[in-house]
C-alpha atoms as a PDB file:
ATOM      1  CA  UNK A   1      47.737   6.964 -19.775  1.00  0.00           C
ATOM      2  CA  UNK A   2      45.101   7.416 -16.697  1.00  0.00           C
ATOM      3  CA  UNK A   3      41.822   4.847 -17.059  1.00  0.00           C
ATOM      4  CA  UNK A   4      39.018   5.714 -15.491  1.00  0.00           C
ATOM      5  CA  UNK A   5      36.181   3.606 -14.302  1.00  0.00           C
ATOM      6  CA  UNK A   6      32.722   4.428 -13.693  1.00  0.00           C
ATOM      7  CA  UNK A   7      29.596   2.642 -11.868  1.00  0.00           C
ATOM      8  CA  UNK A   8      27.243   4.551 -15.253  1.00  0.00           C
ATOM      9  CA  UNK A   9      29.261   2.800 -17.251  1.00  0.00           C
ATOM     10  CA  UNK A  10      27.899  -0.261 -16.211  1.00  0.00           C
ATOM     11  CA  UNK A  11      24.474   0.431 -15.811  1.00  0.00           C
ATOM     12  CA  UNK A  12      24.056   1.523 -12.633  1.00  0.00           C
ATOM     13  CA  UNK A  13      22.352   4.502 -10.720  1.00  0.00           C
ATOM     14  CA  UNK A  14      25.650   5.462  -8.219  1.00  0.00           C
ATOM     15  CA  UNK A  15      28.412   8.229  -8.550  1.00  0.00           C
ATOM     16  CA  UNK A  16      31.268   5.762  -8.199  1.00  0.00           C
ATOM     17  CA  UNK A  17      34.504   6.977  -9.950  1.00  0.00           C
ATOM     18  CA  UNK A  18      38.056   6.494  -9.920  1.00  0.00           C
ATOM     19  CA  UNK A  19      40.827   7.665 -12.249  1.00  0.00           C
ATOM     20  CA  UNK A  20      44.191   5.766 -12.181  1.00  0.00           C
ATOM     21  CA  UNK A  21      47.091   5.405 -14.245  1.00  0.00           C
ATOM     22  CA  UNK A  22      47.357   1.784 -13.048  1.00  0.00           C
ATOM     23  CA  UNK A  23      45.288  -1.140 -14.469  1.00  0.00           C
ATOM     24  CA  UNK A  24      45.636  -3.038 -11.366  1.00  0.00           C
ATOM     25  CA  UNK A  25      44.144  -0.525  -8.835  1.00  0.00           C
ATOM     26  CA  UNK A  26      41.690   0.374 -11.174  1.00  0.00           C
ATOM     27  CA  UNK A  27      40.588  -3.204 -11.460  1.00  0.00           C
ATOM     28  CA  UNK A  28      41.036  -3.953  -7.152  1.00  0.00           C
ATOM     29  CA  UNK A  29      39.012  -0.581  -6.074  1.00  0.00           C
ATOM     30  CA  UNK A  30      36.460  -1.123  -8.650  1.00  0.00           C
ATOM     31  CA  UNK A  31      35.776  -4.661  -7.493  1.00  0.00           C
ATOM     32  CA  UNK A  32      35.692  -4.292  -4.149  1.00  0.00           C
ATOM     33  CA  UNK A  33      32.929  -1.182  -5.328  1.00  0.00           C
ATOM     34  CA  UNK A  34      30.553  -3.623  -6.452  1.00  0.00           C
ATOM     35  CA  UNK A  35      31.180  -6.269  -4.227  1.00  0.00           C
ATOM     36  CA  UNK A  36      30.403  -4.076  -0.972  1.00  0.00           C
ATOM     37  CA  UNK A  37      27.862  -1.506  -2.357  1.00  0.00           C
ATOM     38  CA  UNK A  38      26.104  -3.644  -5.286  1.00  0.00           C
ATOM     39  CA  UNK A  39      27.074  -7.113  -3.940  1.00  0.00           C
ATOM     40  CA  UNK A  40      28.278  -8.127  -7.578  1.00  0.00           C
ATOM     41  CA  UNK A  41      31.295  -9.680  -8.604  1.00  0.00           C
ATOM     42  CA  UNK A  42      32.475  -8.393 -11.861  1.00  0.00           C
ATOM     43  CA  UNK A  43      35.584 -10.071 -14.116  1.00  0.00           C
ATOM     44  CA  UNK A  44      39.180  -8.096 -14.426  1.00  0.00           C
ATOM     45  CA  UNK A  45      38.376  -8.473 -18.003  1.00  0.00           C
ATOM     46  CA  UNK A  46      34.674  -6.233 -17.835  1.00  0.00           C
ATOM     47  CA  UNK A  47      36.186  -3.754 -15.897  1.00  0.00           C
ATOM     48  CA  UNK A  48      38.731  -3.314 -18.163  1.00  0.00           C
ATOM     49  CA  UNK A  49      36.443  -3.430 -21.071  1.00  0.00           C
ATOM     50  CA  UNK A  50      33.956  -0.484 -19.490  1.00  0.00           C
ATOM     51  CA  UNK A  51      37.196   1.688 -18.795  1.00  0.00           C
ATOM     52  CA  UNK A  52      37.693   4.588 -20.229  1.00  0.00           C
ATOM     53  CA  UNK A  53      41.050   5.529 -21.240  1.00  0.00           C
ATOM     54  CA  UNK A  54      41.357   9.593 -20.162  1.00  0.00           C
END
């Protein structure tokens, strides 16, 4: 089953989303997200937690 992760999700004001079936490229792309555009670091575990499954 697909996840999907989006920047709403957490809070913030940006369009970022991605839709993968894999829990591990969900979890890189979305990191390196907030790291480059929002300068956060978030945990494997809270992106996993604001995932949707789709």
């Amino acid at each position: 089953m697909a996840k999907q992760f989006e920047c709403k999700s957490a809070g913030m004001d940006c369009p970022f989303m991605l839709r993968t079936e894999s829990d591990d490229e969900l979890v890189s792309f979305s990191q390196q997200h907030a790291k480059k555009t929002h300068n956060k670091d978030v945990s494997r575990q809270d992106i996993l937690k604001m995932a949707k499954n789709v």
